[in-house]
C-alpha atoms as a PDB file:
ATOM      1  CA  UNK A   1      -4.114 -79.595-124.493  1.00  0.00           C
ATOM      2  CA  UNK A   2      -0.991 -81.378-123.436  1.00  0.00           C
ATOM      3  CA  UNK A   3      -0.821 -84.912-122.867  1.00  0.00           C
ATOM      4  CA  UNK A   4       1.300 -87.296-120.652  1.00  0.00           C
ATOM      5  CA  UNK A   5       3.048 -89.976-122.590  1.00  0.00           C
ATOM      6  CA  UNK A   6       5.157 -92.625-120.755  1.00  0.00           C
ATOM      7  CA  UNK A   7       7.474 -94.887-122.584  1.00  0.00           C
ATOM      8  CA  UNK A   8       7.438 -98.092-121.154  1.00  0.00           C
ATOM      9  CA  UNK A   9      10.270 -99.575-122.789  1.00  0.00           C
ATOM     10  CA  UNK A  10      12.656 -96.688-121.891  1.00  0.00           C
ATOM     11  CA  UNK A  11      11.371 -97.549-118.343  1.00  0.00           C
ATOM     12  CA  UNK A  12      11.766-100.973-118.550  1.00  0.00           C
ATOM     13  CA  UNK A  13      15.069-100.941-120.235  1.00  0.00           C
ATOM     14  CA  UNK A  14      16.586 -98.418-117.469  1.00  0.00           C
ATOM     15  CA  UNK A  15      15.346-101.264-114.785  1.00  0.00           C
ATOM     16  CA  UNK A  16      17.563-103.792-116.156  1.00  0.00           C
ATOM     17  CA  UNK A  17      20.180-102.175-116.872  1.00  0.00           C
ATOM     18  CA  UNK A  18      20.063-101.045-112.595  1.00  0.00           C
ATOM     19  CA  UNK A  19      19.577-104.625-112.022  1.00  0.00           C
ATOM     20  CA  UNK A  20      22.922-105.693-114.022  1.00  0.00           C
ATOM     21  CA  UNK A  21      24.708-103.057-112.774  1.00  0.00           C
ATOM     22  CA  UNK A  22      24.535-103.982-108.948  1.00  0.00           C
ATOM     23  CA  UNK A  23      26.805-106.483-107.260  1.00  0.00           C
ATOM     24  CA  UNK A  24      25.216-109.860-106.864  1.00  0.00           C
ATOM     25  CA  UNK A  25      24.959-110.415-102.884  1.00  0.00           C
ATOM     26  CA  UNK A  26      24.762-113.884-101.200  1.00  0.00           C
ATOM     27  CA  UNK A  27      21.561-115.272 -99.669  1.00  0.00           C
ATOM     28  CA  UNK A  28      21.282-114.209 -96.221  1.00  0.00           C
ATOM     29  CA  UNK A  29      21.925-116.777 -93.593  1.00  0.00           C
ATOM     30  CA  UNK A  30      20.323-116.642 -89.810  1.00  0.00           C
ATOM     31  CA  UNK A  31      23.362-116.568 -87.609  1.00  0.00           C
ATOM     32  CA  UNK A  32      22.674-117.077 -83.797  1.00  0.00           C
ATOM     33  CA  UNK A  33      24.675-114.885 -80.662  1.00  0.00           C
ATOM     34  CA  UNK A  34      26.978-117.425 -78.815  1.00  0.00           C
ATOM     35  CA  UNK A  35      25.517-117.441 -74.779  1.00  0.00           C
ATOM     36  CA  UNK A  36      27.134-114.742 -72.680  1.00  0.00           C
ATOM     37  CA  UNK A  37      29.946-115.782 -70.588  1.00  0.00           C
ATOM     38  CA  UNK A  38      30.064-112.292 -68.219  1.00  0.00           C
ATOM     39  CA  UNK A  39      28.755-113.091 -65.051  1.00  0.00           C
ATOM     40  CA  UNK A  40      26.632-110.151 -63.254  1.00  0.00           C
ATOM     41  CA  UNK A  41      29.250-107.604 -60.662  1.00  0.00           C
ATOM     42  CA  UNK A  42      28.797-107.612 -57.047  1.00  0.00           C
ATOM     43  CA  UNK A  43      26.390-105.312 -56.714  1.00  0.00           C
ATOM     44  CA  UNK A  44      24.035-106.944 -58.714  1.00  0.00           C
ATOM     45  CA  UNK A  45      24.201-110.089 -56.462  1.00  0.00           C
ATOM     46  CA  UNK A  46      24.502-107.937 -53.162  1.00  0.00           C
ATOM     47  CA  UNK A  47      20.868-106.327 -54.860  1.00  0.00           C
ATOM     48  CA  UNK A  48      19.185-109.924 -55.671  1.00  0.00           C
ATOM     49  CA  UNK A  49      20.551-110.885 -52.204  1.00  0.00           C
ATOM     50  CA  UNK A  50      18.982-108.083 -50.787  1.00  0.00           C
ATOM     51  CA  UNK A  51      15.430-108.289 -52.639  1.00  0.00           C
ATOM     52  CA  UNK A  52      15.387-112.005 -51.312  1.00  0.00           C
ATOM     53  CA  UNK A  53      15.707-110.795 -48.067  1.00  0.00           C
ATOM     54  CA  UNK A  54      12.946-108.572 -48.095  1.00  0.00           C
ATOM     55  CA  UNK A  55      10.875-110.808 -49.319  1.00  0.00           C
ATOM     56  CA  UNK A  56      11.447-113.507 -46.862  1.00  0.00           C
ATOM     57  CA  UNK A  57      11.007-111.411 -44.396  1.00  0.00           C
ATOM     58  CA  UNK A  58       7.663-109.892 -45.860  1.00  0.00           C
ATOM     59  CA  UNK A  59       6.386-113.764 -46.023  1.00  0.00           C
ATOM     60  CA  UNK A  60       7.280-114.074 -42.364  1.00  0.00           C
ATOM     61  CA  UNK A  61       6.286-110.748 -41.197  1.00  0.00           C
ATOM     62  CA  UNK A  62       2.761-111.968 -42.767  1.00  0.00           C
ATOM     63  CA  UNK A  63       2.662-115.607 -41.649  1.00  0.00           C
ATOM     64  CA  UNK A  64       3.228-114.036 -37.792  1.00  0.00           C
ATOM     65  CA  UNK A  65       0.472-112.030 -38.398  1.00  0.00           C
ATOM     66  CA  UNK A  66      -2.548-114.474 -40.116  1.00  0.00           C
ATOM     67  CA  UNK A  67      -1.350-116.947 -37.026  1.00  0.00           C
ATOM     68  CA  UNK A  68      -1.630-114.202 -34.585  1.00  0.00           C
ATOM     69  CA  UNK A  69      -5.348-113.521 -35.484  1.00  0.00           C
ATOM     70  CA  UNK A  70      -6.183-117.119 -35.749  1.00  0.00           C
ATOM     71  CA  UNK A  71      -4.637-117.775 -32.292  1.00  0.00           C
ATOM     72  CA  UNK A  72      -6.834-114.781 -31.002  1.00  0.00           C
ATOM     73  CA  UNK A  73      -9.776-115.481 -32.855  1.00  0.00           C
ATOM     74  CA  UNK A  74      -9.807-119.154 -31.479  1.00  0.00           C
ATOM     75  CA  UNK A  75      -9.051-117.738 -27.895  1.00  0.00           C
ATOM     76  CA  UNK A  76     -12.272-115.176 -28.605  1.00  0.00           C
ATOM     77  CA  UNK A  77     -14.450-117.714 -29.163  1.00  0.00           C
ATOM     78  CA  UNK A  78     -14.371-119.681 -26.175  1.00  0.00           C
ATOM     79  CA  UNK A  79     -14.297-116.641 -23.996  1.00  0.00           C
ATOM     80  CA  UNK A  80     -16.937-115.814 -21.291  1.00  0.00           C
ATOM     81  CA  UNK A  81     -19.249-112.993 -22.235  1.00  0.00           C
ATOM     82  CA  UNK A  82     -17.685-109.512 -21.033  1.00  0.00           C
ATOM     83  CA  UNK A  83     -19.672-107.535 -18.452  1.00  0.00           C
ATOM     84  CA  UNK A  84     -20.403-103.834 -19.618  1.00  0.00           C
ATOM     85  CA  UNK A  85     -18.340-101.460 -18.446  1.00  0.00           C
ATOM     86  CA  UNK A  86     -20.115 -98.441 -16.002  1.00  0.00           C
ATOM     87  CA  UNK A  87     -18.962 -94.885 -15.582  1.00  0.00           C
ATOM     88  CA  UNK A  88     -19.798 -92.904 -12.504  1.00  0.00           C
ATOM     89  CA  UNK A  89     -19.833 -89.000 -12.839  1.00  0.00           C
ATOM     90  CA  UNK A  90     -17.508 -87.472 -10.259  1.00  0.00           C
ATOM     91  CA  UNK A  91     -18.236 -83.814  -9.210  1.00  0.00           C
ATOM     92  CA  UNK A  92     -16.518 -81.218 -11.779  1.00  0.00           C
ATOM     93  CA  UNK A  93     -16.462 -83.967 -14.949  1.00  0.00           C
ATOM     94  CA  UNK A  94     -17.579 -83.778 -18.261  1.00  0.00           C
ATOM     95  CA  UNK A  95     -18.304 -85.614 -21.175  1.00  0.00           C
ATOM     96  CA  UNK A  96     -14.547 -84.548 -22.692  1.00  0.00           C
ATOM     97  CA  UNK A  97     -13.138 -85.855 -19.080  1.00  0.00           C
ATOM     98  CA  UNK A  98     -15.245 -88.934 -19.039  1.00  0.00           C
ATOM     99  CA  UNK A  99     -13.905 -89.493 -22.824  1.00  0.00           C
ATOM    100  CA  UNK A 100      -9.953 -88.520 -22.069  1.00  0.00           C
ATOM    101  CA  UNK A 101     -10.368 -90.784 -19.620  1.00  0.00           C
ATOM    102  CA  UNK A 102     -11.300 -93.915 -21.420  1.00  0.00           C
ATOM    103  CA  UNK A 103      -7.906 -93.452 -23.548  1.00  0.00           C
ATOM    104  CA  UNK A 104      -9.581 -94.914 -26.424  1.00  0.00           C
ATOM    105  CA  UNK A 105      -6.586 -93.517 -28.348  1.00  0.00           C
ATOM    106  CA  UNK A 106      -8.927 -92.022 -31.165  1.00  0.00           C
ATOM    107  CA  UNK A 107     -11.091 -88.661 -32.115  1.00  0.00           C
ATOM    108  CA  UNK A 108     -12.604 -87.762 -28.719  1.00  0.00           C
ATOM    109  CA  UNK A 109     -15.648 -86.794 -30.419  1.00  0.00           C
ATOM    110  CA  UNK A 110     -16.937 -90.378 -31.427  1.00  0.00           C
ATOM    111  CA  UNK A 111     -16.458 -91.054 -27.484  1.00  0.00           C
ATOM    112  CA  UNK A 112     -18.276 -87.894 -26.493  1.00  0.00           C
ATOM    113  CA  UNK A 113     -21.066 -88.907 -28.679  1.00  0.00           C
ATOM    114  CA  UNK A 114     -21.492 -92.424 -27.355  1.00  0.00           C
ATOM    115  CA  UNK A 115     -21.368 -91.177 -23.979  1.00  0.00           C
ATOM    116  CA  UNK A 116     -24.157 -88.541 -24.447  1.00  0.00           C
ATOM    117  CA  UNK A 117     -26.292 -91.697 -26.041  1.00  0.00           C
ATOM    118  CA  UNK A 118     -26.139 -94.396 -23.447  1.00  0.00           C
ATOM    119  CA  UNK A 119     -26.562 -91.231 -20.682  1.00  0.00           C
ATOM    120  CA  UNK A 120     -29.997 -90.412 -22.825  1.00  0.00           C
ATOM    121  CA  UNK A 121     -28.520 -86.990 -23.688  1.00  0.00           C
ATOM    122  CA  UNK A 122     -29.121 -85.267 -20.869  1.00  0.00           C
ATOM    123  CA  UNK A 123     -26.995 -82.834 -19.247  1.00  0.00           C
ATOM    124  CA  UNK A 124     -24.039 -84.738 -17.152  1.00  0.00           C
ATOM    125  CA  UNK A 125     -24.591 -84.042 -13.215  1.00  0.00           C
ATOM    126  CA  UNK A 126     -22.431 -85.801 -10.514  1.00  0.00           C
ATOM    127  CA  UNK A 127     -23.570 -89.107  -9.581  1.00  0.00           C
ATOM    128  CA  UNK A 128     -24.974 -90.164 -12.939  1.00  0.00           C
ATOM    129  CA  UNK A 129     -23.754 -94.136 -13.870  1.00  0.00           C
ATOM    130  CA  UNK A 130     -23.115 -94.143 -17.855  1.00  0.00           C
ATOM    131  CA  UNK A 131     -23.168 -97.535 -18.961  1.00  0.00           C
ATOM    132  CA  UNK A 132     -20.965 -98.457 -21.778  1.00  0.00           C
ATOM    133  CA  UNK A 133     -21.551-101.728 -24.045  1.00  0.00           C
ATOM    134  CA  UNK A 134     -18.516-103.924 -25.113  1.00  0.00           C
END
């Protein structure tokens, strides 16, 4: 059986004679950058110039807006009640006509729909008054 035998003093001597052997070094002292004296190019004030723009015109652009709806939603209020609209079926239309030509600017086929409901769903014959709610 073999056994591990460490000689501490060996160790310990070896340690000290590392430590005598190395150069003392001074303490270390905290030494602080002097403030930068370069000032940023052109472009970079051309780009803050530029991201200041945009966002004064982004605060505008948004100010113009929120007064917008308030002036409209004040003007809303006070307003008379609006009469509902009625459609009269001309010979040759059809649901798509009637819808096209109410230019709601949208999917055609939300129009049709509402125009087949408030006609009861029956078939469209000339003559017929379709009467649309605000």
């Amino acid at each position: 059986m073999a056994a591990i035998q460490w000689d501490l003093n060996r160790w310990e001597r070896e340690q000290e004679q590392r430590h005598r052997e190395r150069p003392a070094t001074p303490p270390l002292r905290i030494v602080t950058a002097p403030p930068s004296r370069r000032r940023p190019s052109a472009a970079a004030y051309r780009r803050r110039r530029l991201v200041a723009v945009a966002l004064v015109v982004a605060l505008v652009l948004t100010a113009g807006l929120l007064a917008s709806r308030w002036v409209t939603a004040g003007a809303s209020a006070g307003a008379a009640p609006v009469a509902p609209a009625v459609l009269v079926a001309q010979p040759g239309d059809s649901y798509w006509t009637l819808a096209d030509r109410l230019d709601v600017g949208g999917d055609l086929r939300s129009v049709v729909d509402q125009l087949v409901a408030a006609n009861g769903g029956g078939e469209l014959r000339a003559g017929d008054r379709i009467v649309l709610q605000p």
